[in-house]
Protein backbone atom coordinates (compact mmCIF):
# COMPACT_ATOMS: atom_id res chain seq x y z
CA UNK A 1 19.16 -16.64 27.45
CA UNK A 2 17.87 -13.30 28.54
CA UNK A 3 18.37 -11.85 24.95
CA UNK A 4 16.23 -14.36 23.41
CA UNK A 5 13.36 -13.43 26.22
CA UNK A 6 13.22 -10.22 25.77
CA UNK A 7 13.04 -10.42 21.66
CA UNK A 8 10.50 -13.30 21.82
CA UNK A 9 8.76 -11.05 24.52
CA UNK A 10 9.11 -8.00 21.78
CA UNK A 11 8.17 -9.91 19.26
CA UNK A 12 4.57 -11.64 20.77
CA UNK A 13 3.94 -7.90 21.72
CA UNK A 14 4.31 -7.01 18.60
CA UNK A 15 2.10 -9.31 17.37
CA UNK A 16 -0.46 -8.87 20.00
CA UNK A 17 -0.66 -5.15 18.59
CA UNK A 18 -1.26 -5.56 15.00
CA UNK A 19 -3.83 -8.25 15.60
CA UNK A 20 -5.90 -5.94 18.19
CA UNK A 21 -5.97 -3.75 15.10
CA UNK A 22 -6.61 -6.30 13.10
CA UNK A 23 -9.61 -7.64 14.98
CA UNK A 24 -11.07 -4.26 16.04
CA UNK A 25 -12.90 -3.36 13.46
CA UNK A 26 -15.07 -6.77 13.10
CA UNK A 27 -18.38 -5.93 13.97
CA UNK A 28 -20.07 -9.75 13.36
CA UNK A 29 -18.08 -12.82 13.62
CA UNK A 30 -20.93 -14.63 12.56
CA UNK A 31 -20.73 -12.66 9.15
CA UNK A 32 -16.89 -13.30 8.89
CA UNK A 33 -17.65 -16.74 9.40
CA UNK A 34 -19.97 -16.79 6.66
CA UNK A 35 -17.45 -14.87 4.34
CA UNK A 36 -14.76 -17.09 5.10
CA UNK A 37 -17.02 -20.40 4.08
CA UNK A 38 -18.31 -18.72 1.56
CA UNK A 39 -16.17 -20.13 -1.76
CA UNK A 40 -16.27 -21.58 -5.53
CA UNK A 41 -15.31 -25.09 -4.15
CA UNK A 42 -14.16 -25.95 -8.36
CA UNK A 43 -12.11 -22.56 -7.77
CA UNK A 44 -10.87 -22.72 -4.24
CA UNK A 45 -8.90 -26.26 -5.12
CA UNK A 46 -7.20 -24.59 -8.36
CA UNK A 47 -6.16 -22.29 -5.46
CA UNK A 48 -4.81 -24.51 -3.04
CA UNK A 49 -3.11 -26.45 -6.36
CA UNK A 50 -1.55 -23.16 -7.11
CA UNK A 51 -0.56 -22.46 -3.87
CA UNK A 52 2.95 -23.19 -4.25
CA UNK A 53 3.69 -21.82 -7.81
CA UNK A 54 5.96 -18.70 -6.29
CA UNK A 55 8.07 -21.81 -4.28
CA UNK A 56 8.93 -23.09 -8.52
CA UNK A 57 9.29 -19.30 -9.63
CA UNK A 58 11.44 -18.54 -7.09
CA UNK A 59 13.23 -21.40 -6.82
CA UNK A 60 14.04 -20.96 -11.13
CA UNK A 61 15.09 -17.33 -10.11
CA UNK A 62 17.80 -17.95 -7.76
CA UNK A 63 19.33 -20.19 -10.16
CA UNK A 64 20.58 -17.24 -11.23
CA UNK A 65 22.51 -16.27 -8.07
CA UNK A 66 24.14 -19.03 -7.38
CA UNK A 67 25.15 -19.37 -10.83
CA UNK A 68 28.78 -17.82 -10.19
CA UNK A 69 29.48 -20.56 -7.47
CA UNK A 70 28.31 -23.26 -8.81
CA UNK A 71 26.99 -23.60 -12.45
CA UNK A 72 24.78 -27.02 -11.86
CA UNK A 73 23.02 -26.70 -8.83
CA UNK A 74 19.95 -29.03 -8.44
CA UNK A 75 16.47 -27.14 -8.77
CA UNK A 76 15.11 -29.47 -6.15
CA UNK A 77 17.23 -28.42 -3.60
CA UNK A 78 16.63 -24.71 -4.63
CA UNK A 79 12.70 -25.50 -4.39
CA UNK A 80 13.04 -27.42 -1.21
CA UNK A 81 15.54 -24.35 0.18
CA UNK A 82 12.27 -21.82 -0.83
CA UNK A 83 9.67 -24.26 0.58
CA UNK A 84 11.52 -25.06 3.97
CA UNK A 85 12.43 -21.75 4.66
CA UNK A 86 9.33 -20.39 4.54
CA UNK A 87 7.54 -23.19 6.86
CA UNK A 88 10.23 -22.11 9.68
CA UNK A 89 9.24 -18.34 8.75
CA UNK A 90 5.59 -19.70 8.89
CA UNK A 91 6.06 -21.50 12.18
CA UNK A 92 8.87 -19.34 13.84
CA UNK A 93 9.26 -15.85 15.11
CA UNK A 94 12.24 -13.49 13.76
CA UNK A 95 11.78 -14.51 10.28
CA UNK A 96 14.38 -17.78 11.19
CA UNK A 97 13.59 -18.82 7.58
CA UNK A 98 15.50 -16.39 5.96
CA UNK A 99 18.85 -17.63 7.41
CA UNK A 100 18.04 -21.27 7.30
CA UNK A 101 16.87 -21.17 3.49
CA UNK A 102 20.45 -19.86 2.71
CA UNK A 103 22.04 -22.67 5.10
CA UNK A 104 20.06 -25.36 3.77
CA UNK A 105 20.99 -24.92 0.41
CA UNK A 106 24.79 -24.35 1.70
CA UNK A 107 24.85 -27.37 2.96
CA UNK A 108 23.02 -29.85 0.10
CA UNK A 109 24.83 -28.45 -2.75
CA UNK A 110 28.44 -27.87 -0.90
CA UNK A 111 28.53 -24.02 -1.03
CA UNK A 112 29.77 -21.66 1.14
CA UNK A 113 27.13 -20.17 3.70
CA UNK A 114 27.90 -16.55 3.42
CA UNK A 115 27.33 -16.90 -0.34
CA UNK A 116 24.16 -18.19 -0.14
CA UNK A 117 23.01 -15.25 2.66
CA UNK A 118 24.83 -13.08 0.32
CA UNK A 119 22.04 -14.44 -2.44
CA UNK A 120 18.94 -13.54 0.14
CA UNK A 121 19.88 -10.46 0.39
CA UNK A 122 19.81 -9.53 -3.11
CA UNK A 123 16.07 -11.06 -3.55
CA UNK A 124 15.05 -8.99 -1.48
CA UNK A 125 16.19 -6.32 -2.48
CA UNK A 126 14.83 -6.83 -6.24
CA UNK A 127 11.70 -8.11 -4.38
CA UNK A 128 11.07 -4.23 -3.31
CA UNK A 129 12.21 -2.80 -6.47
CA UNK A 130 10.12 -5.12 -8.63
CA UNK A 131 6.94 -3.92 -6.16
CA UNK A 132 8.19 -0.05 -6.03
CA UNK A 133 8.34 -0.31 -9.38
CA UNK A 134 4.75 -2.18 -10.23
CA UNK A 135 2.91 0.32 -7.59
CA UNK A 136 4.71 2.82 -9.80
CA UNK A 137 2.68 2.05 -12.25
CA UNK A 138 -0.07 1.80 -11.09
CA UNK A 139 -0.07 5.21 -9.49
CA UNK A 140 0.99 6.75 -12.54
CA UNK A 141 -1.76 5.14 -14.69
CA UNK A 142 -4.67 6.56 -12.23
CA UNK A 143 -6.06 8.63 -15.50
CA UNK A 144 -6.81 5.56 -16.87
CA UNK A 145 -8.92 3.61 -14.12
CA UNK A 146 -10.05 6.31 -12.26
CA UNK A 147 -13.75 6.09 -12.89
CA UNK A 148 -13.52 2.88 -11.72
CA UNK A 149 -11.19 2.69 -8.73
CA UNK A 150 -12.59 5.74 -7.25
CA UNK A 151 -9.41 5.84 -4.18
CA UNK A 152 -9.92 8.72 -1.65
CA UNK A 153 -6.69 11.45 -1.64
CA UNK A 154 -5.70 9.81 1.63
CA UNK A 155 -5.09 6.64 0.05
CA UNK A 156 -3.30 7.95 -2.54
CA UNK A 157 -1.06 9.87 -0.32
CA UNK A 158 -0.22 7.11 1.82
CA UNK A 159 0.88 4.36 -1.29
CA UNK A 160 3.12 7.14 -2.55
CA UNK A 161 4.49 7.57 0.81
CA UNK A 162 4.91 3.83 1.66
CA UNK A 163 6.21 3.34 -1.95
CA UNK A 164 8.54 5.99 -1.53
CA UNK A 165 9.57 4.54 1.52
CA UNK A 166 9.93 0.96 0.11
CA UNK A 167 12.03 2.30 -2.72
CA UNK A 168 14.46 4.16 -0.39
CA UNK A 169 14.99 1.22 1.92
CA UNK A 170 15.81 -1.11 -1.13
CA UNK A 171 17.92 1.74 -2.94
CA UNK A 172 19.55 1.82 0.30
CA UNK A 173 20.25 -1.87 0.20
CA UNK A 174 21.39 -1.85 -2.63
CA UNK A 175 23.54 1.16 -2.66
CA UNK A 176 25.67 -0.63 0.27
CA UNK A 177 25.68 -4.30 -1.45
CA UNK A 178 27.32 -2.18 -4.28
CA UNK A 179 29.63 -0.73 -1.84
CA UNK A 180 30.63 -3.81 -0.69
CA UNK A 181 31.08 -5.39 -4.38
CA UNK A 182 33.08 -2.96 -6.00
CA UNK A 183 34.79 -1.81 -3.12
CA UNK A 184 35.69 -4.84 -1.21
CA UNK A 185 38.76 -3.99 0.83
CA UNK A 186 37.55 -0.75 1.90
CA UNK A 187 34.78 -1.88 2.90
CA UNK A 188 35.99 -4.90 4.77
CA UNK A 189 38.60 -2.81 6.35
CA UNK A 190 36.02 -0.31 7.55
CA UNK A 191 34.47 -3.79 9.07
CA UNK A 192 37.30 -4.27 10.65
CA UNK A 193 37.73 -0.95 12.61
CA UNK A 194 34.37 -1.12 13.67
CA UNK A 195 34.68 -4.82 15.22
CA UNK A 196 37.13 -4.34 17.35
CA UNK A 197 35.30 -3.72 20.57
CA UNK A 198 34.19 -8.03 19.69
CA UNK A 199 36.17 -10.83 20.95
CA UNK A 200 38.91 -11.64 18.14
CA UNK A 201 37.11 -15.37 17.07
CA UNK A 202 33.52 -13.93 16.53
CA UNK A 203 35.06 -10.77 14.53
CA UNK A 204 36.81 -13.18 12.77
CA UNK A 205 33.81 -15.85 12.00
CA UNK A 206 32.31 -11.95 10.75
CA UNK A 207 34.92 -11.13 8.27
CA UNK A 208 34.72 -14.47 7.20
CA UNK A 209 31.30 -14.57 6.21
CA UNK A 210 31.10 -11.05 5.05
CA UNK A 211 33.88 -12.29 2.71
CA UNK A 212 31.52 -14.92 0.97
CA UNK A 213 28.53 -12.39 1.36
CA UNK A 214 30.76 -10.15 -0.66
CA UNK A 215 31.19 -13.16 -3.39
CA UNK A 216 27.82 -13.84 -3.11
CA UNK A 217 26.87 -10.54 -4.85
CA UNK A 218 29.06 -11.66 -8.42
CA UNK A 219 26.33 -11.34 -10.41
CA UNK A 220 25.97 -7.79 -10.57
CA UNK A 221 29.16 -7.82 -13.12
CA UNK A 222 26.99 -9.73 -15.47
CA UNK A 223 24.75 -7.66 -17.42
CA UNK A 224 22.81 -10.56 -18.70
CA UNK A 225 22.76 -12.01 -15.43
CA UNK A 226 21.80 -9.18 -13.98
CA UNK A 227 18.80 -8.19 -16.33
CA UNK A 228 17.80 -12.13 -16.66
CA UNK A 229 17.17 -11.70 -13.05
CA UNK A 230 15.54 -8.29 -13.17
CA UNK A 231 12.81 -10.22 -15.90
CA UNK A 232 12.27 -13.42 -13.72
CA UNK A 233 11.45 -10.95 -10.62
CA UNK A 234 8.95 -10.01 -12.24
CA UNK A 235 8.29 -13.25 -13.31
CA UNK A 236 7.71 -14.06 -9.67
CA UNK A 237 5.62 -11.32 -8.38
CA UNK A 238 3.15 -10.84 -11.72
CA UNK A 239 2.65 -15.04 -10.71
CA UNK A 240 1.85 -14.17 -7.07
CA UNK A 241 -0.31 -11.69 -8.17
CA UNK A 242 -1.94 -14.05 -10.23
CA UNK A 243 -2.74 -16.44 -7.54
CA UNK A 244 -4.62 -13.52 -5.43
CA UNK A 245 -6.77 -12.64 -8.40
CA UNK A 246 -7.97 -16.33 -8.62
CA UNK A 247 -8.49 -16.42 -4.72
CA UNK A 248 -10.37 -13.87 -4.94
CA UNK A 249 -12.23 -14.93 -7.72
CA UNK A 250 -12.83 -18.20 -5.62
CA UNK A 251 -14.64 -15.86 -3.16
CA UNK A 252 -16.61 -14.34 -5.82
CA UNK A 253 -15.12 -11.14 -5.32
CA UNK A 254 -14.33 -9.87 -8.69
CA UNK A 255 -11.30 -7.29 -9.15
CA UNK A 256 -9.33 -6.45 -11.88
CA UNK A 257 -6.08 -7.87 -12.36
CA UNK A 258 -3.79 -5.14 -12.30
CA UNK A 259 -5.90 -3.21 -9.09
CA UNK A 260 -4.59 -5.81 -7.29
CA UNK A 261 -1.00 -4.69 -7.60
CA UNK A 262 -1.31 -1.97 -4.62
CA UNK A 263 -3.04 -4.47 -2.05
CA UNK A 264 0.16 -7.08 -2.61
CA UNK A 265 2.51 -3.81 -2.19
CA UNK A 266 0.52 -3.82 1.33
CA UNK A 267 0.62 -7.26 2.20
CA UNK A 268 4.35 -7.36 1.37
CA UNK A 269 4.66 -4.24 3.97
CA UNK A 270 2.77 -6.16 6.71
CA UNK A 271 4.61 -9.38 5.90
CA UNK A 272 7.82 -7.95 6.82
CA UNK A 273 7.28 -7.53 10.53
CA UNK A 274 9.17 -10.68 12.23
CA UNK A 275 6.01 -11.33 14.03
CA UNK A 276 5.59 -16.05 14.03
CA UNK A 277 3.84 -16.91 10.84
CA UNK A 278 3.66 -13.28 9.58
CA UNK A 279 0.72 -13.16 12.13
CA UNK A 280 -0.45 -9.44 13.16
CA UNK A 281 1.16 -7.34 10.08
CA UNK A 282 -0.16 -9.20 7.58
CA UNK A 283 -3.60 -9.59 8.85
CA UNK A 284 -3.33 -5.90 9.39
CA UNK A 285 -1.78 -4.65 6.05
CA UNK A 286 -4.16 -7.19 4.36
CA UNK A 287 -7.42 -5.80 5.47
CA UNK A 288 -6.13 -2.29 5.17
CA UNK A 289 -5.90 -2.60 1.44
CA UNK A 290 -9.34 -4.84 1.33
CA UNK A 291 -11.14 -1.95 2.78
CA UNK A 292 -9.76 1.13 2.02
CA UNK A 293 -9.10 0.48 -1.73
CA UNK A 294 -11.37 -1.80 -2.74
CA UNK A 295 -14.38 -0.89 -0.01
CA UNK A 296 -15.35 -4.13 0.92
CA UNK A 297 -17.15 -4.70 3.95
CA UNK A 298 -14.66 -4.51 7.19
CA UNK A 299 -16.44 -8.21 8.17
CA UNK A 300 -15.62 -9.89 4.98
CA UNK A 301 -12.22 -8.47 4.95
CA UNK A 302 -11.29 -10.56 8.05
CA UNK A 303 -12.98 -13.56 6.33
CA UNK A 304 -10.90 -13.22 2.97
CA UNK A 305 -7.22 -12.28 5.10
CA UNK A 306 -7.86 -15.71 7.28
CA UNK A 307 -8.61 -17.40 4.66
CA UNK A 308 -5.48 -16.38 2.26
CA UNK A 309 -3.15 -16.25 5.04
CA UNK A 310 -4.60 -19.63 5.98
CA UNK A 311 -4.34 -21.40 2.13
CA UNK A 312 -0.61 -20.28 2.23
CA UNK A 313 0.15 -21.39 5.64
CA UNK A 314 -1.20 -24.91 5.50
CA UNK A 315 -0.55 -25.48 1.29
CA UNK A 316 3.66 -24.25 2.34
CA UNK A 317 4.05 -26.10 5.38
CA UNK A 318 2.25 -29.40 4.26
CA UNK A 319 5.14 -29.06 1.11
CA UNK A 320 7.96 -27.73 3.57
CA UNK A 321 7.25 -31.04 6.27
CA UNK A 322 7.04 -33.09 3.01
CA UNK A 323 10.12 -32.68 2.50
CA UNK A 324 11.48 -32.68 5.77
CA UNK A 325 10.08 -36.25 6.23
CA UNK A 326 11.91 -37.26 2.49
CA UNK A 327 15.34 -36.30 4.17
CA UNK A 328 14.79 -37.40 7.50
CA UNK A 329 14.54 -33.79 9.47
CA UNK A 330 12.64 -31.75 12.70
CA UNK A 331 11.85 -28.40 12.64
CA UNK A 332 13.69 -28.10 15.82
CA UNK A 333 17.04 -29.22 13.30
CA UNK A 334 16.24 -26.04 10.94
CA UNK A 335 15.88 -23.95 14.01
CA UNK A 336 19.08 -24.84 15.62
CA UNK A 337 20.55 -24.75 12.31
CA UNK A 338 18.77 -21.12 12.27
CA UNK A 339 20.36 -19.90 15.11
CA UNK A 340 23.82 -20.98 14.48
CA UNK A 341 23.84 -18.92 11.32
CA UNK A 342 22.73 -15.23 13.69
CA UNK A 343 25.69 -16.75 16.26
């Protein structure tokens, strides 16, 4: 019980930080106001329709993953696994969804848990090397859009730092998933050794699931699998990309396409702190990129992060409690189920 104080108390002050940054800046909050009601109504509801596109992409993606366990897996319960998890992620500190989109899917199609974790893990890793690799890019093509995206050295500096960063972290990942893979018993036996200071049931629950994680990661010894995957990543992230550009549109803020690729790299960044709803470090991250690479007014920054952080909040959750009500569940199910899957 103490534990789970002291990380919800971590976490809220976590939170409480990046929003006082976040906030700050904001010189008018009459003038944010006006930003934030200031839409293309005809364009704002082809937002809020599109909304939940990445939930389909990503949901056609994992197919992919869980292909080696079981071949016809239902892509409702994959879309409903997406959509549910990230409500709880929405509406929960510690990024809860994560585990129970894994467990949820366990569970309806009659796999084994630690396969389906095994599956997260992998998307995100080829979530940061499909964004590494698109910032890439985009950073190497600065010849070609410079006299239009006129970025201060600074800037420049800090994407290559934060996409070096990003890229090390998921090389990382990925360098001890392979471990793992194609050196299974030396891996689990190093495990082992370093478990035994835990009682002998949890160490055991460990291996256990570390053995499904372990299966879970079959379809890197499928080529086509594995570059099928690779394609529909970026499948995935050139949609959600797509669905900024039209926000943005809707706010009659007109950017290019593909200079939009280095503010998502951000959001992603800020997204990633387990703060409740992705509160704090995306707000943060979010108006970071508005303003320093695109130079729009500090005000109408915090008007257009409110209002996409808002759209996704309230377009997810009102398909993640859809669905919930369809099979008869709380929220407070998904986060006990949640928190038996840290345990």
């Amino acid at each position: 019980m103490k534990k789970t104080w002291v990380r919800v108390t971590l976490v809220l002050l976590l939170t409480a930080v990046l929003l006082f940054f976040f906030v700050k800046s904001v010189k008018d909050w009459g003038e944010v106001w006006r930003f934030l009601t200031h839409a293309n109504l005809g364009i704002f509801l082809l937002v809020l329709l599109l909304a939940p596109l990445h939930l389909v992409t990503r949901a056609y993606r994992w197919k992919y993953l869980l292909i080696h366990e079981k071949k016809n897996v239902k892509f409702y319960n994959l879309f409903a696994g997406n959509a549910i998890g990230f409500t709880v992620t929405f509406l929960l500190p510690g990024r809860l969804g994560e585990i129970v989109k894994p467990l949820y899917v366990a569970r309806k199609e009659g796999v084994r848990a630690g396969f389906t974790m095994g599956t997260v893990i992998v998307e995100r890793i080829f979530d940061m090397f499909t964004m590494c690799f698109l910032l890439g890019v985009f950073l190497l093509a600065r010849p070609l859009y410079e006299s239009k995206l006129q970025l201060e050295a600074d800037t420049y500096s800090k994407l290559y730092l934060w996409g070096i960063m990003g890229l090390a972290l998921a090389s990382l990942l990925l360098a001890v998933s392979l471990f793992f893979y194609f050196f299974r018993e030396k891996a689990l036996a190093i495990t082992a050794r370093l478990m035994k200071p835990l009682p002998e049931k949890l160490s055991q629950k460990i291996l256990k699931l570390l053995h499904e994680f372990i299966d879970g990661l079959k379809f890197f010894h499928s080529l086509g699998n594995l570059l099928t995957y690779l394609g529909l990543s970026f499948v995935v992230w050139l949609g959600i990309i797509f669905w900024y550009w039209v926000f943005f549109q809707a706010y009659r803020v007109s950017l290019p396409y593909f200079f939009l690729i280095p503010y998502i790299f951000l959001t992603m960044i800020g997204a990633s702190f387990p703060t409740p709803g992705m509160i704090g470090g995306f707000h943060s991250f979010s108006q970071l990129g508005l303003t320093a690479l695109f130079k729009i007014d500090p005000d109408q920054a915090v008007g257009l992060t409110v209002a996409v952080h808002a759209v996704q909040l309230v377009m997810t959750c009102l398909v993640g409690f859809g669905i919930l009500w369809r099979e008869g569940l709380t929220l407070f199910q998904l986060k006990k189920l949640g928190e038996s899957g840290e345990s």
